[in-house]
Protein backbone atom coordinates (compact mmCIF):
# COMPACT_ATOMS: atom_id res chain seq x y z
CA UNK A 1 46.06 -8.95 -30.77
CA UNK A 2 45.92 -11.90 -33.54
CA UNK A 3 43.58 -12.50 -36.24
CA UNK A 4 41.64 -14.76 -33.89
CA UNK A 5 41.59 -11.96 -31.04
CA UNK A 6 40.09 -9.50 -33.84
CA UNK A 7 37.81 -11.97 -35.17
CA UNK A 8 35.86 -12.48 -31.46
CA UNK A 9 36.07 -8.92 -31.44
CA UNK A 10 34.04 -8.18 -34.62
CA UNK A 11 31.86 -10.90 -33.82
CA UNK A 12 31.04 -10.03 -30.14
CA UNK A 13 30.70 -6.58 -31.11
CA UNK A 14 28.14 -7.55 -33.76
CA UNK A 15 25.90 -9.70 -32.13
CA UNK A 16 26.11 -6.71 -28.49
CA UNK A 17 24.79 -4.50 -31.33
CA UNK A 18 21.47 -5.98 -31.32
CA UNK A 19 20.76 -5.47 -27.76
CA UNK A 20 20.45 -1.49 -27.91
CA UNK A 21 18.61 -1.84 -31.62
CA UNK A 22 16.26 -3.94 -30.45
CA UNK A 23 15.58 -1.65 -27.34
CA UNK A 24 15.18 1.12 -29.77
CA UNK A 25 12.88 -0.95 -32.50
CA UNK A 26 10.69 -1.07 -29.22
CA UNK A 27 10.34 2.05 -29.05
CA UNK A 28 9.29 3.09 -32.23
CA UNK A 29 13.33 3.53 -33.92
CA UNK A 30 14.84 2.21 -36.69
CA UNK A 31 16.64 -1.19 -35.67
CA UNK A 32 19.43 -0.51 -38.70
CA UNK A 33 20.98 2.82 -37.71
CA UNK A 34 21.10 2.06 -33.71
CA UNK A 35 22.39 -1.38 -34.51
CA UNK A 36 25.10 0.48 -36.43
CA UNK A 37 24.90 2.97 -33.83
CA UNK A 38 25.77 0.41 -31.11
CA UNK A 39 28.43 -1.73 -33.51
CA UNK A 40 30.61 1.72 -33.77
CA UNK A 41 29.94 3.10 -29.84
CA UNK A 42 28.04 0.55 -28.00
CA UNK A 43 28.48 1.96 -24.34
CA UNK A 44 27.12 5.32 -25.87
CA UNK A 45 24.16 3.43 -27.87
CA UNK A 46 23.24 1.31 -24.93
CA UNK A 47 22.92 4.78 -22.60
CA UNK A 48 20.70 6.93 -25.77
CA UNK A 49 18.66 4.09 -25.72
CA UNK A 50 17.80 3.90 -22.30
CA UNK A 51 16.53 7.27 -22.29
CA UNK A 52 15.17 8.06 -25.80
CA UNK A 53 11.90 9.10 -25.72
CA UNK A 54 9.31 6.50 -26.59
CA UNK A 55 7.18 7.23 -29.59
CA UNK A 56 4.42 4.70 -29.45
CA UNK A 57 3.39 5.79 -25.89
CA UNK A 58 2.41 9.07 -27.83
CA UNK A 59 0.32 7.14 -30.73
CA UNK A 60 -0.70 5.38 -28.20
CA UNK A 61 -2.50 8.61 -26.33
CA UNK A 62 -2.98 9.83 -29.86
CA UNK A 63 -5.45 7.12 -29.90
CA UNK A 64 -7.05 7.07 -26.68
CA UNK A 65 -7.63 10.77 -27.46
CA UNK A 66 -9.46 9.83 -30.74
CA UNK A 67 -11.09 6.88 -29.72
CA UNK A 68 -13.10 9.19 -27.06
CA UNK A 69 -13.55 11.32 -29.78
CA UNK A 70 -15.15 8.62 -31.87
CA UNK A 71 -17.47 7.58 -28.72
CA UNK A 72 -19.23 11.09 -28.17
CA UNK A 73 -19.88 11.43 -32.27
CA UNK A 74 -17.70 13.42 -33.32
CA UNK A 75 -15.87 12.00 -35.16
CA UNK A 76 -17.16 8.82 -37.81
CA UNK A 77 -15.59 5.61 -37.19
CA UNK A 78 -14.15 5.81 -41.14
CA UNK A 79 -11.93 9.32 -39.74
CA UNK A 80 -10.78 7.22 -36.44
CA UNK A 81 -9.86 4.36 -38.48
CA UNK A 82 -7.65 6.41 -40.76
CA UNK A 83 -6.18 8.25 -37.68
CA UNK A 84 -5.39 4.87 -35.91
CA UNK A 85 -3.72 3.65 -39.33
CA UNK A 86 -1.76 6.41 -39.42
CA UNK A 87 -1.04 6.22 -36.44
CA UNK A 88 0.45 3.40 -35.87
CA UNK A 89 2.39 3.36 -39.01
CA UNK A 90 4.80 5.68 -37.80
């Protein structure tokens, strides 16, 4: 294998990188370390991600669960809005 042969290589390998990462941005992961992730093992990456657990499904019940809250009074529309915030800034 030539320069040329690693060069397609590296630059394949790169840009298949993105595919997992972006799968696991989606899901509430940080694109950098699965893109790395995938760049050193992407066979490996590309199986984690399929089956990761996906944390905005949960902030999204998180916020079901407090906007019903918010609906029967108990809780003030200022405390949901800080919940959703937090929330969704995971």
């Amino acid at each position: 294998m030539g320069l040329d042969g690693i060069l397609l290589y590296l630059s394949v390998s790169l840009v298949l990188a993105v595919i997992p990462a972006s799968i696991a941005r989606n899901k509430g992961y940080h694109f950098g370390l699965w893109w790395f992730f995938a760049w050193l093992l992407w066979p490996a990456a590309f199986i984690c991600v399929m089956v990761i657990h996906d944390k905005r499904q949960d902030s999204t019940d998180e916020i079901i669960k407090y906007k019903k809250l918010l609906d029967e009074n108990v809780i003030t529309q200022e405390e949901f809005d800080k919940k959703r915030e937090q929330l969704l800034n995971l």
